[in-house]
Protein backbone atom coordinates (compact mmCIF):
# COMPACT_ATOMS: atom_id res chain seq x y z
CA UNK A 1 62.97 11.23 17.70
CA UNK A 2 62.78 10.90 14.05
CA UNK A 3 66.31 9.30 13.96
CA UNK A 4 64.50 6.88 16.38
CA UNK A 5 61.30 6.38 14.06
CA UNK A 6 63.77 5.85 10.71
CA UNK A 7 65.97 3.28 12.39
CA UNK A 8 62.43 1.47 13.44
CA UNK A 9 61.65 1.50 10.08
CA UNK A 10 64.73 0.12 8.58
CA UNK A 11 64.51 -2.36 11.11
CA UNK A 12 60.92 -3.20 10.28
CA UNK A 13 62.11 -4.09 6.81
CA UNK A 14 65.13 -6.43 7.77
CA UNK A 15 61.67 -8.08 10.27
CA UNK A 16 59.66 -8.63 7.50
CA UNK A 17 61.48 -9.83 4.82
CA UNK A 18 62.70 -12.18 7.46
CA UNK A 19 59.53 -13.64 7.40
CA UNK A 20 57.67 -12.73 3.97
CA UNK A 21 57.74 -15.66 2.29
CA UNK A 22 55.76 -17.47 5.49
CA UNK A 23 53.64 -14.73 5.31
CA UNK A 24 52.55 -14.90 1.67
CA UNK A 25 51.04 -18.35 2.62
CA UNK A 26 48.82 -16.85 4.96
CA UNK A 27 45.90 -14.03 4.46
CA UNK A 28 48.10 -11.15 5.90
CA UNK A 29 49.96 -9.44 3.32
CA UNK A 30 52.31 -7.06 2.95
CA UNK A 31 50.88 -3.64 3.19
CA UNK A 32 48.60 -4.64 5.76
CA UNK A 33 51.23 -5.39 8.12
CA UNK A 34 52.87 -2.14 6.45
CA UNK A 35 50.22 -0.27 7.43
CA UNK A 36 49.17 -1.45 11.28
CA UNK A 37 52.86 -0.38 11.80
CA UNK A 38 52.59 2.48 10.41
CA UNK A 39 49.70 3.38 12.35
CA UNK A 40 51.58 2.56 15.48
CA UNK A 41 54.40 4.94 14.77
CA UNK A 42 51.80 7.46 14.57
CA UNK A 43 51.28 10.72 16.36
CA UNK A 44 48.06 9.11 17.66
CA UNK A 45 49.73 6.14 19.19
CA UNK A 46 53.20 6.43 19.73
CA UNK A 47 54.03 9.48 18.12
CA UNK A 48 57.59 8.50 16.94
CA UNK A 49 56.40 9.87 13.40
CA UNK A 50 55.16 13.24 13.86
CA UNK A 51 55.33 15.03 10.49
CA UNK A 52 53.45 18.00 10.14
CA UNK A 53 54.11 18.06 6.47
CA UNK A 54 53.70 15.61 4.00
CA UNK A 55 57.22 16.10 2.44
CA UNK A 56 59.13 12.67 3.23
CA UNK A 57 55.65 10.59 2.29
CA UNK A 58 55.82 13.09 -0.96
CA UNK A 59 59.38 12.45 -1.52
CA UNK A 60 58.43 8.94 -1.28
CA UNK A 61 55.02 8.43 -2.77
CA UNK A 62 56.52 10.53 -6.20
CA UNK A 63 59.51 7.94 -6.79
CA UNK A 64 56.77 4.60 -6.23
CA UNK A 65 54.43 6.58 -8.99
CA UNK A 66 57.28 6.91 -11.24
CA UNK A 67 58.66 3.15 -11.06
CA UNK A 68 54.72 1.98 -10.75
CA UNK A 69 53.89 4.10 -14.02
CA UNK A 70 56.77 3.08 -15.76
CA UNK A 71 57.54 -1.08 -14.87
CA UNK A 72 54.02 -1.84 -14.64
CA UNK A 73 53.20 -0.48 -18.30
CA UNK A 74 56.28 -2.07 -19.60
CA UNK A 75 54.94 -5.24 -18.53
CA UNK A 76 52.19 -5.02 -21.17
CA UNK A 77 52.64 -6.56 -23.80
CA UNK A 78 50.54 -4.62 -26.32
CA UNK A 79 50.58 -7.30 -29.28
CA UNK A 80 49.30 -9.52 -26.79
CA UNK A 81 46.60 -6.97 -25.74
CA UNK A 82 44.91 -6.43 -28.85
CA UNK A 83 45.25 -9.72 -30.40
CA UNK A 84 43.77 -11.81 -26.64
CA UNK A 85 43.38 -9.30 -24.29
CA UNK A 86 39.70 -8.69 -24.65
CA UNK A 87 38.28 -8.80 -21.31
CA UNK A 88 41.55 -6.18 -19.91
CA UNK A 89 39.90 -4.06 -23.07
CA UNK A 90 36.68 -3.79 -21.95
CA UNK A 91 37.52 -3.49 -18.56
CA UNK A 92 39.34 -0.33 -19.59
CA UNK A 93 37.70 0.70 -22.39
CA UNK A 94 34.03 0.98 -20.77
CA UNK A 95 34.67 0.15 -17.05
CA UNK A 96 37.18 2.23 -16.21
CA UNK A 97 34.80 5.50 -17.63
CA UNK A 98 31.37 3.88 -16.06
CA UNK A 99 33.74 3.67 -12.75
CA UNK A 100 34.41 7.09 -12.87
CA UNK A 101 30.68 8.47 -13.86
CA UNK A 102 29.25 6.11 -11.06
CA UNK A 103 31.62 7.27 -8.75
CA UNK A 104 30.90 10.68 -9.94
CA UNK A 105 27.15 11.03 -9.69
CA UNK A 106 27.58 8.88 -6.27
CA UNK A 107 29.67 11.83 -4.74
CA UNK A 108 27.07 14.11 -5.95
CA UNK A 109 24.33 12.64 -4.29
CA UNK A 110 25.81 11.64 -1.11
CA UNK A 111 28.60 14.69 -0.54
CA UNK A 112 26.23 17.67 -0.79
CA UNK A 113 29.86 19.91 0.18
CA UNK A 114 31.65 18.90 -2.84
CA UNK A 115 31.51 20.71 -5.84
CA UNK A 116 31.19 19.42 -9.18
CA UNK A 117 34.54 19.18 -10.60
CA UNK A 118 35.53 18.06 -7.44
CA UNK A 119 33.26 15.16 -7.13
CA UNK A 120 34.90 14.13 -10.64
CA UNK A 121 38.75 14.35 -8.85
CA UNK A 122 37.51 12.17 -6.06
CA UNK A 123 35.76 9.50 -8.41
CA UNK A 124 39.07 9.40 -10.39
CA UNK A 125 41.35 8.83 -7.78
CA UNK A 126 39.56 6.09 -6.65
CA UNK A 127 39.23 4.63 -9.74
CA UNK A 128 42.68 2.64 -10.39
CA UNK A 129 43.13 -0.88 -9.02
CA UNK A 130 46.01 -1.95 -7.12
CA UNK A 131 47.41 -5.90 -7.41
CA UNK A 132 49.72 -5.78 -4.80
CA UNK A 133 46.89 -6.18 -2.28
CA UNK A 134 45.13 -8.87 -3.84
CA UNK A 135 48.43 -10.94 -4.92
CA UNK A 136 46.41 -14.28 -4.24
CA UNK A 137 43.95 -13.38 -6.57
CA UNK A 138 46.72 -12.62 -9.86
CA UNK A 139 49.01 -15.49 -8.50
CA UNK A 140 46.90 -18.44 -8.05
CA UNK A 141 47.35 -21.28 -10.36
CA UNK A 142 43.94 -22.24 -9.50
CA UNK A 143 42.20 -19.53 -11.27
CA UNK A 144 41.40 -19.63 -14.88
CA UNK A 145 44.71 -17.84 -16.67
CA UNK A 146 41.85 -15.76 -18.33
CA UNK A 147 40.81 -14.10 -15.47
CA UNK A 148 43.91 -13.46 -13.66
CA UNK A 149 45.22 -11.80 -17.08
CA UNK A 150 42.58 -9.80 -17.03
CA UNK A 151 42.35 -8.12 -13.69
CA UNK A 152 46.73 -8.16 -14.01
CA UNK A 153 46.54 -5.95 -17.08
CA UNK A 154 43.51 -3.63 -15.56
CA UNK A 155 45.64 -2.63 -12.89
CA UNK A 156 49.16 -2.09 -14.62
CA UNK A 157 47.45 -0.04 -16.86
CA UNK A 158 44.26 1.70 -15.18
CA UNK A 159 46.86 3.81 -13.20
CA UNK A 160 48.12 5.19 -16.31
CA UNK A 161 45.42 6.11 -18.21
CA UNK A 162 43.53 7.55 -15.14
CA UNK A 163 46.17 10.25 -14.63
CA UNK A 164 45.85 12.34 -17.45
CA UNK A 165 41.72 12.12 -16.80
CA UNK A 166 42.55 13.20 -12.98
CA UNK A 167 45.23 16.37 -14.39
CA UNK A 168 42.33 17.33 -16.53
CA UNK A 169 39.25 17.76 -13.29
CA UNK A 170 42.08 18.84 -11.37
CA UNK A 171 42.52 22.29 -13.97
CA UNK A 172 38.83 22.14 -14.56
CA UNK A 173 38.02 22.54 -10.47
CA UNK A 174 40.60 25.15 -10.51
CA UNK A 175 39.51 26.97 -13.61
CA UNK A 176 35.66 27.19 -11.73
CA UNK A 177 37.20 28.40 -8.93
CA UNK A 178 38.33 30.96 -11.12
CA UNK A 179 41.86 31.37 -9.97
CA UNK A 180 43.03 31.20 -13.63
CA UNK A 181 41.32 32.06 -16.58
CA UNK A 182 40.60 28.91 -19.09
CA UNK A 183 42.76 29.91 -21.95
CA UNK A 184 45.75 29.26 -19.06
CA UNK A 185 44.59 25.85 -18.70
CA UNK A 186 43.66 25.21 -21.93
CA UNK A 187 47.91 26.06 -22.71
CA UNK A 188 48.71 23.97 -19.66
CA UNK A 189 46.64 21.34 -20.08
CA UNK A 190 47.42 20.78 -24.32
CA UNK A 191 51.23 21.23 -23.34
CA UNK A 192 51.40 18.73 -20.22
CA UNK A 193 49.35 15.96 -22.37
CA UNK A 194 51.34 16.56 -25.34
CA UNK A 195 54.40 16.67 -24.31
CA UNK A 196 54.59 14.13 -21.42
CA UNK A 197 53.61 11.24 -23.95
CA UNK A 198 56.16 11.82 -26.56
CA UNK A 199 59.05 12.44 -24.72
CA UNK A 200 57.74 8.97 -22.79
CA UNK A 201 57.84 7.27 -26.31
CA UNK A 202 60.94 8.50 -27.45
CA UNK A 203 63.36 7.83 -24.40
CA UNK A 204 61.28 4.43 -24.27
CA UNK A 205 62.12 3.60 -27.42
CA UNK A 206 65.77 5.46 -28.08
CA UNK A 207 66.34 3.71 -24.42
CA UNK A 208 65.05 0.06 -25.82
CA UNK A 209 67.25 0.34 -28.56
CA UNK A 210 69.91 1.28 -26.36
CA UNK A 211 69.66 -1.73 -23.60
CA UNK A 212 69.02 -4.65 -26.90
CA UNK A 213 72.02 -3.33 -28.87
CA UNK A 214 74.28 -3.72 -25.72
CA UNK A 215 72.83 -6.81 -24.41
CA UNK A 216 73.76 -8.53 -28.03
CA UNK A 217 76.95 -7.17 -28.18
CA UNK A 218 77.92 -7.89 -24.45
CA UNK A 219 79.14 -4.81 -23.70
CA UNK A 220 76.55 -4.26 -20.80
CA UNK A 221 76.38 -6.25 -17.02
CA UNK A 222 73.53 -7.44 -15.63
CA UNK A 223 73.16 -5.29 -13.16
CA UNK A 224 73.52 -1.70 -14.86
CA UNK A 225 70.87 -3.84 -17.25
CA UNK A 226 68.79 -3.98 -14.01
CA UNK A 227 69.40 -0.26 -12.97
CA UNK A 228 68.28 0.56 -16.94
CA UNK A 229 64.45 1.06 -15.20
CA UNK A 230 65.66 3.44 -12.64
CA UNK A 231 67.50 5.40 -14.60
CA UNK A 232 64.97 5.29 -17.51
CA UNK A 233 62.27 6.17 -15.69
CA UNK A 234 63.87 9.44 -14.18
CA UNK A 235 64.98 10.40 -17.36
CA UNK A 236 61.97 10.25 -18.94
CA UNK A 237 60.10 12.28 -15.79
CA UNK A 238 62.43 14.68 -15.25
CA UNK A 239 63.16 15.51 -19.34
CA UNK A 240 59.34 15.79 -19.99
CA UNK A 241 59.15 18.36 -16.78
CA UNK A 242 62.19 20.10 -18.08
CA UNK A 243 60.20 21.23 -21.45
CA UNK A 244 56.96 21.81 -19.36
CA UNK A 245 55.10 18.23 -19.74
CA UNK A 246 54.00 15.59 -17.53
CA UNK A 247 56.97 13.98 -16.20
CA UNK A 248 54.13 11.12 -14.68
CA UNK A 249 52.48 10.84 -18.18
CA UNK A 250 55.80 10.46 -19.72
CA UNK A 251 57.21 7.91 -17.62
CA UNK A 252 54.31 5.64 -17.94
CA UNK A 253 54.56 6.11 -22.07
CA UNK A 254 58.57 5.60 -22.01
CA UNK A 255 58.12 2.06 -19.43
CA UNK A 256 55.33 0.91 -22.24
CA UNK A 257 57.50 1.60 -25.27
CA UNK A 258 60.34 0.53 -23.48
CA UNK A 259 58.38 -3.02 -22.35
CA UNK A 260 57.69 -3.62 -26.23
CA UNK A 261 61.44 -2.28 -27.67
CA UNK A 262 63.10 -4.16 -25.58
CA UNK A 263 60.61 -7.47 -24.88
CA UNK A 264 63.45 -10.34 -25.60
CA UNK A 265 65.63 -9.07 -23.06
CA UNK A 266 63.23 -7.34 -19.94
CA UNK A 267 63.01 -10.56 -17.66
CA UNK A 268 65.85 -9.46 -15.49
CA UNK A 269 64.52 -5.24 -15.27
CA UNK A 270 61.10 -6.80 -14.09
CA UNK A 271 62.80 -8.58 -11.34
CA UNK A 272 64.70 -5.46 -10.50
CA UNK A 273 61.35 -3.55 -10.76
CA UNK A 274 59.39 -6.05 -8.54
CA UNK A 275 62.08 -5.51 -5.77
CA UNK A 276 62.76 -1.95 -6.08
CA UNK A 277 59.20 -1.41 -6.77
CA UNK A 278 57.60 -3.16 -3.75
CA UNK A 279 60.24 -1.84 -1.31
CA UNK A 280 58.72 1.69 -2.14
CA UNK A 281 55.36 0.10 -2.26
CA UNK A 282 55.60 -0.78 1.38
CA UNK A 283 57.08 2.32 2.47
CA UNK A 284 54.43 4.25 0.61
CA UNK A 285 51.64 2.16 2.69
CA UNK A 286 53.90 2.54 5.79
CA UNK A 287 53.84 6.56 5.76
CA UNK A 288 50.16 6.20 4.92
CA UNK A 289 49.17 4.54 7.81
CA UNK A 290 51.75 6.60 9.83
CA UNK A 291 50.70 10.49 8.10
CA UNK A 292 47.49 9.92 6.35
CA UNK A 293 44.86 7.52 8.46
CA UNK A 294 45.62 9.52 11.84
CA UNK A 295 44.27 12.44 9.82
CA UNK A 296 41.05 10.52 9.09
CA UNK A 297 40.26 10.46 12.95
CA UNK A 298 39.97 14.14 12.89
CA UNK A 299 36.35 15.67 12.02
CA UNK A 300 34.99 11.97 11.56
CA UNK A 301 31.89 11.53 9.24
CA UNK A 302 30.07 8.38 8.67
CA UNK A 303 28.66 9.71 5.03
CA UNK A 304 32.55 9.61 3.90
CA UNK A 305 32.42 5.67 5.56
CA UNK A 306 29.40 4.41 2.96
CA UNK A 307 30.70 6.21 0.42
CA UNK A 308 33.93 4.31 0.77
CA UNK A 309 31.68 1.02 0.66
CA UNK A 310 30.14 1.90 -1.70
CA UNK A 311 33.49 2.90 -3.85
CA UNK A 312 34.95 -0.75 -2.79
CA UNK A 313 31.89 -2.78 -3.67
CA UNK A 314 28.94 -0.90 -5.88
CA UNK A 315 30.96 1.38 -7.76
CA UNK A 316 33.46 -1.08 -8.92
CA UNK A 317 30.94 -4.04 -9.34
CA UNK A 318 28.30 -2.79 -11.32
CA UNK A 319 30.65 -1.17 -14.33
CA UNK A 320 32.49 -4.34 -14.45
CA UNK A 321 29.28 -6.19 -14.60
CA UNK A 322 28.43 -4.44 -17.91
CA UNK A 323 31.73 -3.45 -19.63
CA UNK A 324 31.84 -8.10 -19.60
CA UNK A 325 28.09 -8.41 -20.85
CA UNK A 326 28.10 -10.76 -24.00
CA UNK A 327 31.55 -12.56 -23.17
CA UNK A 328 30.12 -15.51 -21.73
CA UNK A 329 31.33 -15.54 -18.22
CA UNK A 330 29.70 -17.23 -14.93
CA UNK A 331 28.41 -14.94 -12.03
CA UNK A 332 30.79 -16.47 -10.23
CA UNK A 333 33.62 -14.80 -12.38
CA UNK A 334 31.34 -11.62 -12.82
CA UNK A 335 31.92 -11.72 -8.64
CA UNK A 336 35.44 -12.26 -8.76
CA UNK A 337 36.16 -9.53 -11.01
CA UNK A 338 34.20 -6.83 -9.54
CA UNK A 339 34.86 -7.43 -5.94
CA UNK A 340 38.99 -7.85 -6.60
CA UNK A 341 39.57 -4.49 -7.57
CA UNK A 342 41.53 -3.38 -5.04
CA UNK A 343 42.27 0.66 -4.10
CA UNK A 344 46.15 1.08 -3.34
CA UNK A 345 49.50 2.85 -4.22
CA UNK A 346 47.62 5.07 -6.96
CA UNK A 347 45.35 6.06 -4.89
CA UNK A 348 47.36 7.25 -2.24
CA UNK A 349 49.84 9.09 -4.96
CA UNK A 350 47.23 10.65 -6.55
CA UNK A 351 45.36 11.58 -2.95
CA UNK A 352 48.68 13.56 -2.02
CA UNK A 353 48.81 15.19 -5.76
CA UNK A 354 45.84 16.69 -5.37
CA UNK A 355 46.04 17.73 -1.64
CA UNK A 356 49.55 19.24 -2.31
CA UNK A 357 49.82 19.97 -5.76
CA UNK A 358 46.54 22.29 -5.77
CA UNK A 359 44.55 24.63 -3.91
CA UNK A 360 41.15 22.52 -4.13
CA UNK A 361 37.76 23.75 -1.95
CA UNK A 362 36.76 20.49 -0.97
CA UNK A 363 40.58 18.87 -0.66
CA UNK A 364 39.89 17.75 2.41
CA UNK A 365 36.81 15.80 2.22
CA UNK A 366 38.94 14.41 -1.13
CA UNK A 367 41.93 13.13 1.56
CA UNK A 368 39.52 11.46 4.22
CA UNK A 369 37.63 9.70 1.86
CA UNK A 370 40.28 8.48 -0.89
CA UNK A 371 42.16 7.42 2.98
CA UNK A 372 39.48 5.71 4.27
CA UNK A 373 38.80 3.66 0.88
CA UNK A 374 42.06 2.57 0.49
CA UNK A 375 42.35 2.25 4.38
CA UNK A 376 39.20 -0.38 3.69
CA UNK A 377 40.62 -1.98 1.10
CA UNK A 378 43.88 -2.99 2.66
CA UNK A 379 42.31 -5.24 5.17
CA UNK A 380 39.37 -6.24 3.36
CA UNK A 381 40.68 -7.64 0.39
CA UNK A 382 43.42 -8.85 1.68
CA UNK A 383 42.00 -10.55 3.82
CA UNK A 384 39.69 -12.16 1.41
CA UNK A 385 42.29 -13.04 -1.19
CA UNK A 386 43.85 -16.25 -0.42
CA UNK A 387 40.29 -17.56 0.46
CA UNK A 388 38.73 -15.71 -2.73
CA UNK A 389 40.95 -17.63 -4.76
CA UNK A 390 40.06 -20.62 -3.40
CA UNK A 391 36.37 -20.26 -3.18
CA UNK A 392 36.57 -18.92 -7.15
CA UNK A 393 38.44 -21.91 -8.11
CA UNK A 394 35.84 -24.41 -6.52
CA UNK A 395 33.04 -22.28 -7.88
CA UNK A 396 34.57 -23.07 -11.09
CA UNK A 397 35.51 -26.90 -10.54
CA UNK A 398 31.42 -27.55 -9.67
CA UNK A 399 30.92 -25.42 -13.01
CA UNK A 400 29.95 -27.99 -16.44
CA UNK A 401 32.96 -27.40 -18.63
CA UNK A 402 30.48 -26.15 -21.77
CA UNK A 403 29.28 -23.25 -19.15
CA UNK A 404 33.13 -22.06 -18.38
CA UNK A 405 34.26 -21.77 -21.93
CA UNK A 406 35.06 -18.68 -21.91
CA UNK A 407 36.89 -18.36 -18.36
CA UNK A 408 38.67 -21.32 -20.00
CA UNK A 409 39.86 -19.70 -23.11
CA UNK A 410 43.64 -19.94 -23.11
CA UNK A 411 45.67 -16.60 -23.34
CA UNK A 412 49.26 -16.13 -22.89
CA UNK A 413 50.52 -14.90 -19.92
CA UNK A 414 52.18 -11.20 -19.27
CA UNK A 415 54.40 -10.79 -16.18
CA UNK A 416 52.93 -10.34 -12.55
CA UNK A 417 54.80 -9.04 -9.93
CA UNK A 418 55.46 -11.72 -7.95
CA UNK A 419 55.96 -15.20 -9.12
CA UNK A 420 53.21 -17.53 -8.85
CA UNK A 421 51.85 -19.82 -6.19
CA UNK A 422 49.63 -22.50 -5.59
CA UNK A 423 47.14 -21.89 -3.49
């Protein structure tokens, strides 16, 4: 049967690529469709996937983190971030951290059955913000450059910099729990943080070095040039767990040193990134509607529903709102920003870390609810991306030119993953 279920897959994939580009004209995107036929390989509906374990979505799910972590931070450029880059900076500076303490102090209030430290893994999770389902919103030529820069750099960084904060509840729920004593974590915790980040930022950089000096002197093809991200981005996880660091932590430092080493000559490893990246992507959303959502069904409680809303809308909206106070934007962009902000790929990754990596009271209520958000967000904003954009755009046109300065300010452009479209 499972022979059965992986040919389906395979020939899922051959389907939709057959028709992507129609689709990306339309409001159904990718990882929705992923997902419905996920769902329908499910043990609740057809039950051609019926894995009791999470070890292929695991398998999975651990080499999309480690190409997410490491091309989407090698994208940044971080000149470019501190010298224009100001509304991506306090979007991560003081939204990202307001995220998490709203999201925090919501779980307390509304999940009487999970514990502190718990409430913190949950809000952190479902912190990070995922592009790929908006792609409307980051590729339309219609929206101010400003504000699709913005909300592009949030998300290929957010993932990045939440993982360390969710390592860090995830030893503090487990030191209260008192499994361990603290000066264990304290070790583990100074050694994975350590560790992960400079062995990140020195195959980054060694590895920069390494692709510029053979690209000038020709001695390198384009498509081992290409397959410099894969192999990168494992060395850099698999070193750093080696010596006892983060091999996560590390590949997201290496891809970000590496983005900056090697900036003149990247354009053709983002291309090989996008494709390699979004394959896994899709599978990764394809296993989670296949494994994860029929899990959801099971023990269903509405409480974990409005706090999922309230994740997708409330949670993201009103730290947005104030990390963007005094920089002159519209409500209309206010809007835009805090409703696009997506809950994907890094969700789901860091879901399954938790759930399998650790031995969490409360785990479960973590799964359904980080399942359900993202679950949510699949359909809703992608469904309201392509008319988002548009609606954002007019909202803007109708706008006096003195009162859009600032969405107006020009900025130059870091690479998405798709190439853009007018919409």
């Amino acid at each position: 049967m499972e022979d059965l279920a992986y040919a389906l897959i395979a020939a899922f994939v051959v389907f939709y690529g057959a028709f992507s580009k129609r689709l990306d004209s339309t409001v159904i995107s990718g990882p929705m469709v992923f997902v419905a036929f996920g769902i329908i390989l499910s043990s609740e509906v057809t039950g051609l996937v019926t894995f009791k374990e999470h070890t292929l979505i695991n398998i999975i799910a651990n080499i999309t983190l480690i190409l997410i972590l490491f091309s989407d931070a090698s994208r940044i450029n971080l000149s470019l971030f501190w010298k224009e880059q100001d509304l991506p900076r306090r979007l991560l500076g003081l939204g990202l951290p307001l995220t998490i303490l709203l999201g925090f102090f919501v779980a307390v209030l509304f999940l009487t059955g999970l514990p502190l430290w718990q409430a913190a893994v949950l809000a952190t999770v479902l912190a990070p913000t995922d592009a790929a389902l908006a792609q409307a919103v980051i590729n339309s030529e219609r929206v101010p450059g400003r504000i699709r820069q913005a909300l592009n750099t949030e998300s290929g960084l957010n993932d990045g910099i939440c993982f360390p904060i969710l390592l860090l509840f995830i030893y503090l729920a487990d030191t209260s729990s008192g499994q361990y004593p603290t000066s264990y974590w304290l070790r583990f915790i100074s050694i994975q943080l350590i560790l992960g980040p400079i062995i990140g930022i020195i195959v980054g950089y060694i590895g920069g070095k390494i692709v510029v000096w053979s690209v000038n002197k020709g001695y390198i093809t384009g498509n081992f040039q290409r397959l410099s991200i894969i192999g990168l981005s494992f060395l850099a996880f698999f070193t750093a767990e080696l010596i006892g660091g983060n091999g996560f932590i590390s590949a997201f430092f290496a891809g970000l040193i590496f983005g900056n080493t090697a900036r003149k000559v990247s354009g053709p490893i983002y291309h090989f990134g996008e494709a390699e990246g979004d394959l896994f992507i899709l599978l990764t959303f394809l296993l989670f509607g296949a494994v994860m959502v029929p899990e959801v069904a099971k023990n269903f409680n509405w409480s974990y529903v409005i706090y999922a809303l309230i994740s997708l809308t409330v949670i993201r909206m009103i730290p947005v709102a104030i990390s963007l106070i005094g920089k002159g934007l519209t409500l209309p962009s206010f809007l835009y920003l805090g409703w696009f902000g997506p809950r994907g790929a890094a969700s789901i990754l860091y879901v399954l870390l938790v759930v399998d990596k650790s031995e969490l009271s409360g785990e479960e209520i973590i799964f359904k609810i980080a399942t359900l958000t993202v679950l949510m967000s699949v359909f809703l904003h992608g469904l309201t991306a392509v008319p988002g954009a548009k609606a954002y755009s007019q909202a803007i046109e109708k706008t006096p030119s003195e009162r859009i300065s600032s969405e107006m300010k020009e900025v130059r452009e870091l690479p998405t993953r798709k190439t853009a479209r007018k919409l």
